[in-house]
PDB file of N, CA and C in Angstrom:
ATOM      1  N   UNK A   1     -28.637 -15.217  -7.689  1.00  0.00           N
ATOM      2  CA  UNK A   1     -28.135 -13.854  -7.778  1.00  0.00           C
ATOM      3  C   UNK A   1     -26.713 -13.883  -8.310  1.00  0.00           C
ATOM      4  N   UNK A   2     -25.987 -12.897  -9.305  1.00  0.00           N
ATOM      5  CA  UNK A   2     -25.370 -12.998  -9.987  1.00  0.00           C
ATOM      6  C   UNK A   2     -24.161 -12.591  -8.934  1.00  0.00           C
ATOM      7  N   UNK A   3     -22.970 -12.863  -8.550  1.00  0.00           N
ATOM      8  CA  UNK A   3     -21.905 -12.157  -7.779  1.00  0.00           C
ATOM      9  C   UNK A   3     -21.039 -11.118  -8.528  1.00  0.00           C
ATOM     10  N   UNK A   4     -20.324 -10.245  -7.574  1.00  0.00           N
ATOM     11  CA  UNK A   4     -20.079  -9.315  -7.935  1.00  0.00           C
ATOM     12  C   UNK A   4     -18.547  -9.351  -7.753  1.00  0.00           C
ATOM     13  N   UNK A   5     -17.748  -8.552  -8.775  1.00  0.00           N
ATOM     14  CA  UNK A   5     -16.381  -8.758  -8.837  1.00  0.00           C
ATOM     15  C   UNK A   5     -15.586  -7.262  -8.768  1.00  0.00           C
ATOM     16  N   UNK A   6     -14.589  -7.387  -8.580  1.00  0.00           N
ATOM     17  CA  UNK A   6     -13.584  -5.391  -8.226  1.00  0.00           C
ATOM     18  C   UNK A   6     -12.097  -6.519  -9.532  1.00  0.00           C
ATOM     19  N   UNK A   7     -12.096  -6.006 -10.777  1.00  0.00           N
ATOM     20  CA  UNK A   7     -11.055  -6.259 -11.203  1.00  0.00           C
ATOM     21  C   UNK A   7     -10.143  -5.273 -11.607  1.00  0.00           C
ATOM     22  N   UNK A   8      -9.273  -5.525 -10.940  1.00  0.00           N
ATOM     23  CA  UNK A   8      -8.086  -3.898 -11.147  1.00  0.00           C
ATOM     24  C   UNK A   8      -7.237  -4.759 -11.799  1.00  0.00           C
ATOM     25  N   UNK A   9      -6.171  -3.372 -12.426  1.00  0.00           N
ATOM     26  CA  UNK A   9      -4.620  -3.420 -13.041  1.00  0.00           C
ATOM     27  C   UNK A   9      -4.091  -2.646 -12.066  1.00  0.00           C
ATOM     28  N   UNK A  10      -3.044  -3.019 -11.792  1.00  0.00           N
ATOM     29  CA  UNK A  10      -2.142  -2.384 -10.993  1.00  0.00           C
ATOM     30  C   UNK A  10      -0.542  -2.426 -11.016  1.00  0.00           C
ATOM     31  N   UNK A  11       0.173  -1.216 -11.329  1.00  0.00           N
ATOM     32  CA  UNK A  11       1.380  -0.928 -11.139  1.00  0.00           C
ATOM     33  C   UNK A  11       1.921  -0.699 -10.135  1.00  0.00           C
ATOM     34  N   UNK A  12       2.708  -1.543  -9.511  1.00  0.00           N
ATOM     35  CA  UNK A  12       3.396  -0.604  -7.807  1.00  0.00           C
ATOM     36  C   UNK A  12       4.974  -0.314  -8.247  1.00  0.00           C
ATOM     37  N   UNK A  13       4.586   0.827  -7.417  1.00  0.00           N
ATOM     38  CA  UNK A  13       5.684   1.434  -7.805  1.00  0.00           C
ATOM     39  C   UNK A  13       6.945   1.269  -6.165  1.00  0.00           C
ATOM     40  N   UNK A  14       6.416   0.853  -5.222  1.00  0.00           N
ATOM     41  CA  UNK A  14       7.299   0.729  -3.728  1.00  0.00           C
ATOM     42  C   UNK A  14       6.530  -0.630  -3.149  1.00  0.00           C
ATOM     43  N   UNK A  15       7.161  -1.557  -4.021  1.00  0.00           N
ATOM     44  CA  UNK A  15       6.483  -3.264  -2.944  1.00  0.00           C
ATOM     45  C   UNK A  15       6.294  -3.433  -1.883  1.00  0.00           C
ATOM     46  N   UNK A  16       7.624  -2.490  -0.964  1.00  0.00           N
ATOM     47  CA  UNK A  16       7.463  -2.682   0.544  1.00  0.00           C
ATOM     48  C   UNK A  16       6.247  -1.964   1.278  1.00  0.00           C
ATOM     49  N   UNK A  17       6.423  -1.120   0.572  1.00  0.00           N
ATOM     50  CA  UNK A  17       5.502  -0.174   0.987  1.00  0.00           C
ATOM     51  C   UNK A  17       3.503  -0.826   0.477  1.00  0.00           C
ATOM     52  N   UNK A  18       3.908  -1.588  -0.889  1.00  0.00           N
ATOM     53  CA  UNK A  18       2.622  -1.878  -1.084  1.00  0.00           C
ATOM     54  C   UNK A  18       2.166  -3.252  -0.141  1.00  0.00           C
ATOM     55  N   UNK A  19       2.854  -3.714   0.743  1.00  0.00           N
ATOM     56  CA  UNK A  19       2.435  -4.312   1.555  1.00  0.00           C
ATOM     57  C   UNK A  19       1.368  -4.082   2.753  1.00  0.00           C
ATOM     58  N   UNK A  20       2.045  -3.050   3.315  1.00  0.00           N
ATOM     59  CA  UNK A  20       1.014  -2.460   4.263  1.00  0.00           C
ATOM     60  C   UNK A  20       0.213  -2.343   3.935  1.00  0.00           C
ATOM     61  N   UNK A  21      -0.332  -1.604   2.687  1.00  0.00           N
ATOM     62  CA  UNK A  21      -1.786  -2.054   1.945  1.00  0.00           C
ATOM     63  C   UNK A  21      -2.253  -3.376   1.846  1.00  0.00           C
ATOM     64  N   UNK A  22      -1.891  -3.967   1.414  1.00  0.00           N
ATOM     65  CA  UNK A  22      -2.138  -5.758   1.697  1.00  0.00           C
ATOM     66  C   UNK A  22      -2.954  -6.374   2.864  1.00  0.00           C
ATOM     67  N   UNK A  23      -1.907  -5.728   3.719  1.00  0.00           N
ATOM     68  CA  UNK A  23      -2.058  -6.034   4.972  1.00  0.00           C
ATOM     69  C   UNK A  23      -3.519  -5.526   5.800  1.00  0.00           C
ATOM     70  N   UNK A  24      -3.471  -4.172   5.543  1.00  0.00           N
ATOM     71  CA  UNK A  24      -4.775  -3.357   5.506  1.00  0.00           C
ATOM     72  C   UNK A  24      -6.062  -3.518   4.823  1.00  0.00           C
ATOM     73  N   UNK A  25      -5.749  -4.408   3.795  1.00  0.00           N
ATOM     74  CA  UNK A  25      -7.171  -4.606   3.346  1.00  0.00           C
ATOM     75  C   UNK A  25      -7.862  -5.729   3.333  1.00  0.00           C
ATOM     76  N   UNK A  26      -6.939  -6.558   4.291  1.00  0.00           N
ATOM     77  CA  UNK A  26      -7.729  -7.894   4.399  1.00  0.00           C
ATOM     78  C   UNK A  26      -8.573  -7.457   5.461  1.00  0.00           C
ATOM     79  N   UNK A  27      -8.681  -6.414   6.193  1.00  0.00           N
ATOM     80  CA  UNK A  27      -9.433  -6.447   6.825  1.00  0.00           C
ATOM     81  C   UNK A  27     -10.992  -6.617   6.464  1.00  0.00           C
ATOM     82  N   UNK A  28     -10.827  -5.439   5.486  1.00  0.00           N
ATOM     83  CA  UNK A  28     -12.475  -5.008   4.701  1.00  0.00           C
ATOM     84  C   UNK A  28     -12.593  -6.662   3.821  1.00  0.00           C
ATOM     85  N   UNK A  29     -11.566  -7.141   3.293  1.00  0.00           N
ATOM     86  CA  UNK A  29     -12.186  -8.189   2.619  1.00  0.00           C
ATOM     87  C   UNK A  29     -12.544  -8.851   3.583  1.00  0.00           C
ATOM     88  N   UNK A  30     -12.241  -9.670   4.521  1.00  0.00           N
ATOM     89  CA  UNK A  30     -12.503 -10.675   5.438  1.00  0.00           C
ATOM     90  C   UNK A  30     -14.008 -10.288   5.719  1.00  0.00           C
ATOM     91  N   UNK A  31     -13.794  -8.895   6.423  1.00  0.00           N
ATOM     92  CA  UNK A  31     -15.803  -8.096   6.752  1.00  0.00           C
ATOM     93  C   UNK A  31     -16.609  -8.655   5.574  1.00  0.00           C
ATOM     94  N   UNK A  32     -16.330  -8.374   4.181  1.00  0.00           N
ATOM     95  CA  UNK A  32     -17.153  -8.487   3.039  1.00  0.00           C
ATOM     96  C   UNK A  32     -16.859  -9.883   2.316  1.00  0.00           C
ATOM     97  N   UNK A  33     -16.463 -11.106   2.611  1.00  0.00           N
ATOM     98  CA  UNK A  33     -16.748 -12.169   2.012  1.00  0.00           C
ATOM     99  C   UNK A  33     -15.429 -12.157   0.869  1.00  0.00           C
ATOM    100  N   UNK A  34     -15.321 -11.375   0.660  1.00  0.00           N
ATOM    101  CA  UNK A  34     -13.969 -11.431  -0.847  1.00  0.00           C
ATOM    102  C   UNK A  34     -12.859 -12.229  -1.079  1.00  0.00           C
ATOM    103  N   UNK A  35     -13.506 -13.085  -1.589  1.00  0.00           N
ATOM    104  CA  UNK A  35     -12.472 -14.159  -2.114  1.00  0.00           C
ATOM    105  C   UNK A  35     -11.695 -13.754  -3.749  1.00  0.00           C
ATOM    106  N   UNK A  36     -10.452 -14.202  -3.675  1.00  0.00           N
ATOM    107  CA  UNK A  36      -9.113 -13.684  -4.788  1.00  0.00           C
ATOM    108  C   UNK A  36      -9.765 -14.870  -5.322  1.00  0.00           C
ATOM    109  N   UNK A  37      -9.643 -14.800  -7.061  1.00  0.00           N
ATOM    110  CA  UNK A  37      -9.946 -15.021  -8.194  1.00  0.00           C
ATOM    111  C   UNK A  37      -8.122 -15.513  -8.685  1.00  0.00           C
ATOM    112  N   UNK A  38      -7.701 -14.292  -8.705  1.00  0.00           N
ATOM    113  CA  UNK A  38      -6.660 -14.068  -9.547  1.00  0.00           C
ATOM    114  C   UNK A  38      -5.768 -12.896  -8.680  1.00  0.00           C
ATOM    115  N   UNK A  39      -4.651 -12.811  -8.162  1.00  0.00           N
ATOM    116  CA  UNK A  39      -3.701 -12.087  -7.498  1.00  0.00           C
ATOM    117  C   UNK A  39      -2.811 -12.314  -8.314  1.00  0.00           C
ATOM    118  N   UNK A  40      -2.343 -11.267  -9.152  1.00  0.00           N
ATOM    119  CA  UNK A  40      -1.329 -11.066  -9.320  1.00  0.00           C
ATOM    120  C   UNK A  40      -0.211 -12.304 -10.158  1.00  0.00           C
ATOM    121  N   UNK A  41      -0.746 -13.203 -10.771  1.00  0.00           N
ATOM    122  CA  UNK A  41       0.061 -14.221 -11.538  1.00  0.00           C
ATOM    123  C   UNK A  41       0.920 -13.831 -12.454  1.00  0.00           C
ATOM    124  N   UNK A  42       1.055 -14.587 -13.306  1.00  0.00           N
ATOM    125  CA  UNK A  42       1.868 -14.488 -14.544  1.00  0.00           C
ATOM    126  C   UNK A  42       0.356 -14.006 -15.671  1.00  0.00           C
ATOM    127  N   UNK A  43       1.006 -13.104 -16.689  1.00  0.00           N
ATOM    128  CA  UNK A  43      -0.350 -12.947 -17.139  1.00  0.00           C
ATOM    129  C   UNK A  43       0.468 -12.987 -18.706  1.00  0.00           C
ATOM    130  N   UNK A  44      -0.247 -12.360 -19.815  1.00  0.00           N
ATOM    131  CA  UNK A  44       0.025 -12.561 -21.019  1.00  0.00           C
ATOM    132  C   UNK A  44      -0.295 -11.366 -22.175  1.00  0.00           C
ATOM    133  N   UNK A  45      -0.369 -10.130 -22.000  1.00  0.00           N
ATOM    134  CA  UNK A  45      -1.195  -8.930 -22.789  1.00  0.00           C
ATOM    135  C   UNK A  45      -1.018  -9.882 -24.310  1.00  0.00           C
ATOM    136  N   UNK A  46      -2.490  -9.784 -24.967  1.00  0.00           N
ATOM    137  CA  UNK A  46      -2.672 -10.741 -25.926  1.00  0.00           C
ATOM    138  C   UNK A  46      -3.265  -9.512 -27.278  1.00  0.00           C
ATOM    139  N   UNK A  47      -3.752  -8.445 -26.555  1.00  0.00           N
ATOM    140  CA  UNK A  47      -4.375  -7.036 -27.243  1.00  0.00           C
ATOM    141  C   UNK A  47      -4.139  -6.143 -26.470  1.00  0.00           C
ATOM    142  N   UNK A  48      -4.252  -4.913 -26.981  1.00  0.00           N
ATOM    143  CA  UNK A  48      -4.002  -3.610 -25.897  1.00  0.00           C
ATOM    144  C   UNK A  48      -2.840  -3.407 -25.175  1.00  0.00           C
ATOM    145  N   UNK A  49      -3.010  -2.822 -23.923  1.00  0.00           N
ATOM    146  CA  UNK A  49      -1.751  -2.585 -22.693  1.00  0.00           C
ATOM    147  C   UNK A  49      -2.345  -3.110 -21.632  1.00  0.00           C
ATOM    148  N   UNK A  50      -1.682  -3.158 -20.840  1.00  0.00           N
ATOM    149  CA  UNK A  50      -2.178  -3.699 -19.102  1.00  0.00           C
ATOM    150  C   UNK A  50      -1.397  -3.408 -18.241  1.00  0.00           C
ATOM    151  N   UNK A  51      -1.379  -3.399 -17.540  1.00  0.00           N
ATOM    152  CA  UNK A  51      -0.435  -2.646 -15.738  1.00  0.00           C
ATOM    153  C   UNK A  51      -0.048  -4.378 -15.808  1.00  0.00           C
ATOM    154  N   UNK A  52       0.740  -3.963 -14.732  1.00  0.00           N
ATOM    155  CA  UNK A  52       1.973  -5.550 -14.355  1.00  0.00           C
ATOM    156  C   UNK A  52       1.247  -6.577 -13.677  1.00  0.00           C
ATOM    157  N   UNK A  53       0.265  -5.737 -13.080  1.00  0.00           N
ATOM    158  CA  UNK A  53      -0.885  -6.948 -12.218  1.00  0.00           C
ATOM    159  C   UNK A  53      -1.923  -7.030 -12.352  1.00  0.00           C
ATOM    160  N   UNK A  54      -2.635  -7.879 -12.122  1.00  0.00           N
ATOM    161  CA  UNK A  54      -4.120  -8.138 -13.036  1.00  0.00           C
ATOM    162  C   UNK A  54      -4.777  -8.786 -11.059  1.00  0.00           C
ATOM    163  N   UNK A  55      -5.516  -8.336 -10.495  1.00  0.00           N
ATOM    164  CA  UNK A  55      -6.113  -8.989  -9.449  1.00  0.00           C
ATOM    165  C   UNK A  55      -7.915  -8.835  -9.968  1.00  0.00           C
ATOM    166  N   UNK A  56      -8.450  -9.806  -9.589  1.00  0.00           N
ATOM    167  CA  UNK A  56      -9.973 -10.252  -9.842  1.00  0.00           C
ATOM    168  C   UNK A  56     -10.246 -10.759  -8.470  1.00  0.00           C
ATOM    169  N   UNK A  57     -11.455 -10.569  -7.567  1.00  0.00           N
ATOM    170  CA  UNK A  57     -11.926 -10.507  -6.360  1.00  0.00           C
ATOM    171  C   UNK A  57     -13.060 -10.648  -6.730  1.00  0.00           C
ATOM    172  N   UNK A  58     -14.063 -11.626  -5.964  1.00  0.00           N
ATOM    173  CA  UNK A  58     -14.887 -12.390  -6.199  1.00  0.00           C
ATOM    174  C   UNK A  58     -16.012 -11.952  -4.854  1.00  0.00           C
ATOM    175  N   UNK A  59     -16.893 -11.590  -4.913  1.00  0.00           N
ATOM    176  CA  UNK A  59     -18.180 -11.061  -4.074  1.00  0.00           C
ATOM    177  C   UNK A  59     -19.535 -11.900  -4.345  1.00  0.00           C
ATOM    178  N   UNK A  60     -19.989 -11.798  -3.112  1.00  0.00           N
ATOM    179  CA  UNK A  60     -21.632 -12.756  -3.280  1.00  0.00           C
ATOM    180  C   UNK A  60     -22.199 -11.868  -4.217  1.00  0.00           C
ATOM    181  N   UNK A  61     -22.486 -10.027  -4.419  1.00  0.00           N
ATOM    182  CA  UNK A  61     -22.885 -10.024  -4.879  1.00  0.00           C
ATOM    183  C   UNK A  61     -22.367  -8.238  -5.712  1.00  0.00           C
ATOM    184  N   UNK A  62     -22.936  -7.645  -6.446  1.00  0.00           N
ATOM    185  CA  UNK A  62     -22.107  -6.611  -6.491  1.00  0.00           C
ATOM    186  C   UNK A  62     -22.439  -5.599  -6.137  1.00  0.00           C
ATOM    187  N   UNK A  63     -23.611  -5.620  -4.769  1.00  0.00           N
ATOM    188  CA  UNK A  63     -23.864  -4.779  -4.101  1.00  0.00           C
ATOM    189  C   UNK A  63     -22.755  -4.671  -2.364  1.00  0.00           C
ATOM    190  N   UNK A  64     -22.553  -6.003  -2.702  1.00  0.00           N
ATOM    191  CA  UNK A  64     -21.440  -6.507  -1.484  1.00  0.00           C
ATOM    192  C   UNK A  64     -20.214  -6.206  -2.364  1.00  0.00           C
ATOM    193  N   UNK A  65     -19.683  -6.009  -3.322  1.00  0.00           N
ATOM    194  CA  UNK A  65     -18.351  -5.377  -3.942  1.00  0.00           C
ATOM    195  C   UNK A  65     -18.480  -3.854  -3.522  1.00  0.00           C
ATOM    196  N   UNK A  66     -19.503  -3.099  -4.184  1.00  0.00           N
ATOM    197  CA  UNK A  66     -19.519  -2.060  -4.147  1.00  0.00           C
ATOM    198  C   UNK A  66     -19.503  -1.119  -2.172  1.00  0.00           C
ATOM    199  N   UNK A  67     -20.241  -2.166  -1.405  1.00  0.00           N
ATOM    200  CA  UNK A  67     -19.802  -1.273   0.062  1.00  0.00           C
ATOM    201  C   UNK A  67     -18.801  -1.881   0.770  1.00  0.00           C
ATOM    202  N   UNK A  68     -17.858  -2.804   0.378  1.00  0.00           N
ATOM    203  CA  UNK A  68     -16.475  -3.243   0.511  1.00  0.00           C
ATOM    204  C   UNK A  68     -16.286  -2.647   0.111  1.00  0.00           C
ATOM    205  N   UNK A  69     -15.627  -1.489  -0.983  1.00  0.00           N
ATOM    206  CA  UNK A  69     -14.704  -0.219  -1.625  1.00  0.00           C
ATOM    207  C   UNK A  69     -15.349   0.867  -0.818  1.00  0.00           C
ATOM    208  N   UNK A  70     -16.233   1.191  -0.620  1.00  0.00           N
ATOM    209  CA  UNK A  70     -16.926   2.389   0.291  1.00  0.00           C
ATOM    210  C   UNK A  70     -16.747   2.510   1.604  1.00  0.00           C
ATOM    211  N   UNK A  71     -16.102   0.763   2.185  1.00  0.00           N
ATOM    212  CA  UNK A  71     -16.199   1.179   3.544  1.00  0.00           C
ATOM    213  C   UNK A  71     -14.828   1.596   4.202  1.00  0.00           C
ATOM    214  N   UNK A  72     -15.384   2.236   5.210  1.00  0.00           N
ATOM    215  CA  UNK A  72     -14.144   3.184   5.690  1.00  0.00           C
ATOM    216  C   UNK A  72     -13.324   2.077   5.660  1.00  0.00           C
ATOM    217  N   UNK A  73     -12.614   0.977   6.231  1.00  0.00           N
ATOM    218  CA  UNK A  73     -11.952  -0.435   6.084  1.00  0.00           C
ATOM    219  C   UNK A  73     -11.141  -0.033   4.744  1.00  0.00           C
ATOM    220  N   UNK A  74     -12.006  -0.259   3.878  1.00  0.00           N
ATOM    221  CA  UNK A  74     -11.139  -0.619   2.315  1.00  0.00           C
ATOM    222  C   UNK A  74     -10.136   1.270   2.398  1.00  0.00           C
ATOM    223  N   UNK A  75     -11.652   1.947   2.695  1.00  0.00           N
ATOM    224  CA  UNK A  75     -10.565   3.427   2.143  1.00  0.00           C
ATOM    225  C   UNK A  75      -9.479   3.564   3.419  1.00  0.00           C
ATOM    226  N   UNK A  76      -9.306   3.354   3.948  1.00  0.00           N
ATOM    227  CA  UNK A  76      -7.886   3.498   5.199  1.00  0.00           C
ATOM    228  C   UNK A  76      -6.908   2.754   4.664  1.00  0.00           C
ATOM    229  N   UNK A  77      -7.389   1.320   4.088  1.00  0.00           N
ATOM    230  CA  UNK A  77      -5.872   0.780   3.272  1.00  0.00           C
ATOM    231  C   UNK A  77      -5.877   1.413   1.824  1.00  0.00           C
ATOM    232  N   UNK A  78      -6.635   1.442   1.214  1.00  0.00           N
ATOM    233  CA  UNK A  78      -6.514   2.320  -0.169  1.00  0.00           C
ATOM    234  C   UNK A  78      -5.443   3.795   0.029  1.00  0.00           C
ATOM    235  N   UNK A  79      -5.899   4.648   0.838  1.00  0.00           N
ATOM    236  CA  UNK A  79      -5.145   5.525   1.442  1.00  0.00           C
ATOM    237  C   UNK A  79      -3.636   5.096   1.137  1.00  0.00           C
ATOM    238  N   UNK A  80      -3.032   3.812   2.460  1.00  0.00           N
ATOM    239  CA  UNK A  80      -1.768   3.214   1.851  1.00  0.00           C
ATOM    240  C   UNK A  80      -1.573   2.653   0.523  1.00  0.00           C
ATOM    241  N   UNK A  81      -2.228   2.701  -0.303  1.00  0.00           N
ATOM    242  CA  UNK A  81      -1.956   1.890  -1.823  1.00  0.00           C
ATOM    243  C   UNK A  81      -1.976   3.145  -2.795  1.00  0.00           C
ATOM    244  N   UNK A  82      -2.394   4.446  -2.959  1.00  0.00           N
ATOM    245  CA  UNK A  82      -2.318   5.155  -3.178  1.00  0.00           C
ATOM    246  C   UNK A  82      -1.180   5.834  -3.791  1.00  0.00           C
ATOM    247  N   UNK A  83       0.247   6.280  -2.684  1.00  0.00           N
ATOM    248  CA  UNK A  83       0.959   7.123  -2.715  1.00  0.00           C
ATOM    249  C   UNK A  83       1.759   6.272  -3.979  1.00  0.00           C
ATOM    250  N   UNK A  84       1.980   5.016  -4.020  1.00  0.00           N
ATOM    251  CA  UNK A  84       3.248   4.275  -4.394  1.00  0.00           C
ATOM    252  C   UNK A  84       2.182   2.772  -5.288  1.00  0.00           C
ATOM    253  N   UNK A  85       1.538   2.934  -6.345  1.00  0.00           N
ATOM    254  CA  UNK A  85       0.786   2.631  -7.094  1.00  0.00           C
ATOM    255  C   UNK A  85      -0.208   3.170  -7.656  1.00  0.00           C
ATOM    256  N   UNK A  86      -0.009   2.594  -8.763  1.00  0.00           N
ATOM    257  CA  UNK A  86      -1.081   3.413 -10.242  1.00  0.00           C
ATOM    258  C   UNK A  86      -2.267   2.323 -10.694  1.00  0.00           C
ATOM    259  N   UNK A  87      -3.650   2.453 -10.828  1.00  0.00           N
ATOM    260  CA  UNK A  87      -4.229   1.262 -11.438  1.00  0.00           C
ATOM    261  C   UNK A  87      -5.368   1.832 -11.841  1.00  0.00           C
ATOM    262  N   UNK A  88      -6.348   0.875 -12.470  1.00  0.00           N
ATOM    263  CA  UNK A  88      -7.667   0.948 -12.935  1.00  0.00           C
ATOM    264  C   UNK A  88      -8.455  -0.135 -11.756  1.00  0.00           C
ATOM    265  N   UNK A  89      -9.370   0.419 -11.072  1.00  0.00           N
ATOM    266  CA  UNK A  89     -10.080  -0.562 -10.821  1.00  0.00           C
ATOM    267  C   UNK A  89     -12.017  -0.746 -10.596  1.00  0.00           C
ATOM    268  N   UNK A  90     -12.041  -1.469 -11.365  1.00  0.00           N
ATOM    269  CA  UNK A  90     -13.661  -2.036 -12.109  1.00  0.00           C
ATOM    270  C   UNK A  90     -14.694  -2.919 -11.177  1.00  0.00           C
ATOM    271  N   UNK A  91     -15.545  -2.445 -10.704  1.00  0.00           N
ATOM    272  CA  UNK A  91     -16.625  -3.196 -10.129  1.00  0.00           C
ATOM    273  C   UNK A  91     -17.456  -3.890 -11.048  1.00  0.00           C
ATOM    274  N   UNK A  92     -17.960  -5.153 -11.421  1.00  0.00           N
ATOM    275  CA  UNK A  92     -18.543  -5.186 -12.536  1.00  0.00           C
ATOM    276  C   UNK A  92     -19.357  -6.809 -11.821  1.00  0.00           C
ATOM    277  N   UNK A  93     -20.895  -6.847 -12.399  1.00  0.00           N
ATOM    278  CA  UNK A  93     -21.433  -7.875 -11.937  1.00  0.00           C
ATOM    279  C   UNK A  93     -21.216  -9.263 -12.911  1.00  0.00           C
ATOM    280  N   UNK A  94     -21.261  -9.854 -12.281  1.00  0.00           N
ATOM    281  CA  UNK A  94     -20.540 -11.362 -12.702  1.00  0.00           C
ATOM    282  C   UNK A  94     -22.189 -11.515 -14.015  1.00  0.00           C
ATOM    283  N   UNK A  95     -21.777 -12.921 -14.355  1.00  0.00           N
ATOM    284  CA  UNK A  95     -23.004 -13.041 -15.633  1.00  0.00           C
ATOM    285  C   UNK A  95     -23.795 -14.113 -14.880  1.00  0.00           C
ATOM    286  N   UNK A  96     -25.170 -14.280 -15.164  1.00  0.00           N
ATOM    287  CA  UNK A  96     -25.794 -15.364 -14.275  1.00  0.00           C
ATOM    288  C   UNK A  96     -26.249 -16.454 -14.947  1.00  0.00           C
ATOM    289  N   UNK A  97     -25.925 -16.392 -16.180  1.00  0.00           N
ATOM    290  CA  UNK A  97     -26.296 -16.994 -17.343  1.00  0.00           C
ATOM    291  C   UNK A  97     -27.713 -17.729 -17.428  1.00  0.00           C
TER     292      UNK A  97
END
């Protein structure tokens, strides 16, 4: 079965503040298996535009991505990530080749 991934861009606009989100959403990840790919490194825009952060999150599957973002868990810290950050973020199933 192919796994499932949540890859956002993200701008924060209050770090301190985007912590508590952080903090808040390990909960739902820990519940749902979600292992970090990619947090936030050094990155490289090579085409296009991109937000300052690039995070990739890694799911067994992308039915397990998709009720990790649905569950009340993720939306109570989303809530905090909200006021003081801007992003895109993409559920998308991995390839199984």
């Amino acid at each position: 079965m192919a796994k499932g991934y949540w890859v956002a861009h993200v701008d924060v606009r209050d770090p301190q503040a985007y912590e508590a989100y952080r903090q808040a959403n390990a909960v739902a990840f820990a519940k749902y298996g979600a292992r970090f790919i990619v947090r936030g490194g050094a990155q490289e825009v090579r085409e296009g535009a991109a937000k300052a952060r690039t995070v990739v999150i890694e799911f067994d599957s992308i039915e397990t991505a998709r009720a990790c973002y649905d569950s009340p868990e993720y939306q109570a810290a989303k809530a905090l990530r909200d006021p003081v950050s801007s992003g895109d973020l993409v559920i998308v199933e991995g390839w199984d080749g």
